[in-house]
C-alpha atoms as a PDB file:
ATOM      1  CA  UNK A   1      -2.043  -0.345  10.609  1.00  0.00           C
ATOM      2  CA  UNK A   2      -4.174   0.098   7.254  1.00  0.00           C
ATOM      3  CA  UNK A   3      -4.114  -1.970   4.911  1.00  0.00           C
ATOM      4  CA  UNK A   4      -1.092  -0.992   2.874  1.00  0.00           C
ATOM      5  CA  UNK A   5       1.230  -1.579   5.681  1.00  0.00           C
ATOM      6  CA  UNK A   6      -0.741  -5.137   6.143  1.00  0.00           C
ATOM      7  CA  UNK A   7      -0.963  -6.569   2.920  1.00  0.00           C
ATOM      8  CA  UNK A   8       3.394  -5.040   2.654  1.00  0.00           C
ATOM      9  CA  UNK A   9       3.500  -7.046   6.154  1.00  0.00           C
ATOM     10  CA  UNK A  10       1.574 -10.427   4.459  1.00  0.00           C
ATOM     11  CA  UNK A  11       4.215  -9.857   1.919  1.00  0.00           C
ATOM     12  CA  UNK A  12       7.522  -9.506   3.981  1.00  0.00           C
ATOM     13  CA  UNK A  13       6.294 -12.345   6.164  1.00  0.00           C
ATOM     14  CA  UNK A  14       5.417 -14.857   3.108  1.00  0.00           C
ATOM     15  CA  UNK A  15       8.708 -13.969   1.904  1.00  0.00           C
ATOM     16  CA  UNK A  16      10.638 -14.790   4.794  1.00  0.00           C
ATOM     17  CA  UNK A  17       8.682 -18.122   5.461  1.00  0.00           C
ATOM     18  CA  UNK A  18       9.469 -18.869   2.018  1.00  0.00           C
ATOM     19  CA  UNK A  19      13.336 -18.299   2.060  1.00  0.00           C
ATOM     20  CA  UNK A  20      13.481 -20.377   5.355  1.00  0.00           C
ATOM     21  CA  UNK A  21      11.535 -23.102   3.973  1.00  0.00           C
ATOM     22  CA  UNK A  22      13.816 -23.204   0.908  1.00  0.00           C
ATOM     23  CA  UNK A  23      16.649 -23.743   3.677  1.00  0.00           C
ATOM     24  CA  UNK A  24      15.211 -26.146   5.569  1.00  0.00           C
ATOM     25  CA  UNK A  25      13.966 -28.444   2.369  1.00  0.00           C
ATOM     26  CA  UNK A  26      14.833 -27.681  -1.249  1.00  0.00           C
ATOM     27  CA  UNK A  27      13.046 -25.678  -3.867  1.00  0.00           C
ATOM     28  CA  UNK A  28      11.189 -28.752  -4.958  1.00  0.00           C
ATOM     29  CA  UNK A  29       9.144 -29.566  -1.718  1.00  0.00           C
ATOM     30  CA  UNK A  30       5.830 -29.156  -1.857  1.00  0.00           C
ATOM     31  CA  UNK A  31       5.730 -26.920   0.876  1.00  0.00           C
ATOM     32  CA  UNK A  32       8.050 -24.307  -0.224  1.00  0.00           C
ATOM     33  CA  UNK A  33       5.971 -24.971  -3.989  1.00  0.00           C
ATOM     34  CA  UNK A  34       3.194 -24.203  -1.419  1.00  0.00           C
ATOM     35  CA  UNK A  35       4.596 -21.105   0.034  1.00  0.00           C
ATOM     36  CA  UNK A  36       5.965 -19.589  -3.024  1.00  0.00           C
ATOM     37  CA  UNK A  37       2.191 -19.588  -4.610  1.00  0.00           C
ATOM     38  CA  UNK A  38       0.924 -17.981  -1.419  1.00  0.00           C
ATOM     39  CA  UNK A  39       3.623 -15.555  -2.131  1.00  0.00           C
ATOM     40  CA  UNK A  40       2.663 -14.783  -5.858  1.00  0.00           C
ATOM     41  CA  UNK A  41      -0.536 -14.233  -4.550  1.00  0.00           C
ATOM     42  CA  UNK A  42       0.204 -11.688  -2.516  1.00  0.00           C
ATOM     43  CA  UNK A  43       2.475 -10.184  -4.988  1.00  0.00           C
ATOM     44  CA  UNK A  44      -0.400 -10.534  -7.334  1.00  0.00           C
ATOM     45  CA  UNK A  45      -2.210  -8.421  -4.691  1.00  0.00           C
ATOM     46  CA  UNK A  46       0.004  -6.149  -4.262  1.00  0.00           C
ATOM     47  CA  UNK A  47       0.386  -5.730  -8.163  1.00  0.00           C
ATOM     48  CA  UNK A  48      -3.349  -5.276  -8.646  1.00  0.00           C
ATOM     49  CA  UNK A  49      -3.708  -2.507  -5.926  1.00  0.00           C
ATOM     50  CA  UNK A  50      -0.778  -0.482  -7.286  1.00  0.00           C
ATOM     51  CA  UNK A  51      -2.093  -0.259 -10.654  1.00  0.00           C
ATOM     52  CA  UNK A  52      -5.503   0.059  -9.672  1.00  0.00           C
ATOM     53  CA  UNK A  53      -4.311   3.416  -7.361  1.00  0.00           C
ATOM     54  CA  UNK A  54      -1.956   4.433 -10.377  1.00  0.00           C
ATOM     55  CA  UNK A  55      -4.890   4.679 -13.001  1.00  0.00           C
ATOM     56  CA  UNK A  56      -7.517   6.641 -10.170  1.00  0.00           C
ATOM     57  CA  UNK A  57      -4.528   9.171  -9.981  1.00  0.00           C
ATOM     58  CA  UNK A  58      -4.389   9.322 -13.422  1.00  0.00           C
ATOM     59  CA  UNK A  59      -8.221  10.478 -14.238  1.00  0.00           C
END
């Protein structure tokens, strides 16, 4: 797996976790506040890489 497929994999799974935290609790519980940082993170990430990968294509 390289690392595009894990850090797509870190995000699927954080976003699962999050929606069945948010289930479980409500939106308000620290651990789904908890998760859904972890998650922005990620997206964050995610975010960074892209545009990082867009701009070396570009030159």
């Amino acid at each position: 797996m390289n690392t595009d497929e894990t850090l797509n994999q870190q995000l699927e799974d954080a976003r699962q976790r999050l929606h069945n935290l948010y289930k479980q609790y409500d939106f308000t519980h620290a651990c789904v506040l908890e998760q859904s940082m972890l998650l922005d993170d990620l997206i964050n990430e995610y975010n960074r890489k892209f545009q990082t990968q867009n701009l070396t294509q570009l030159v």
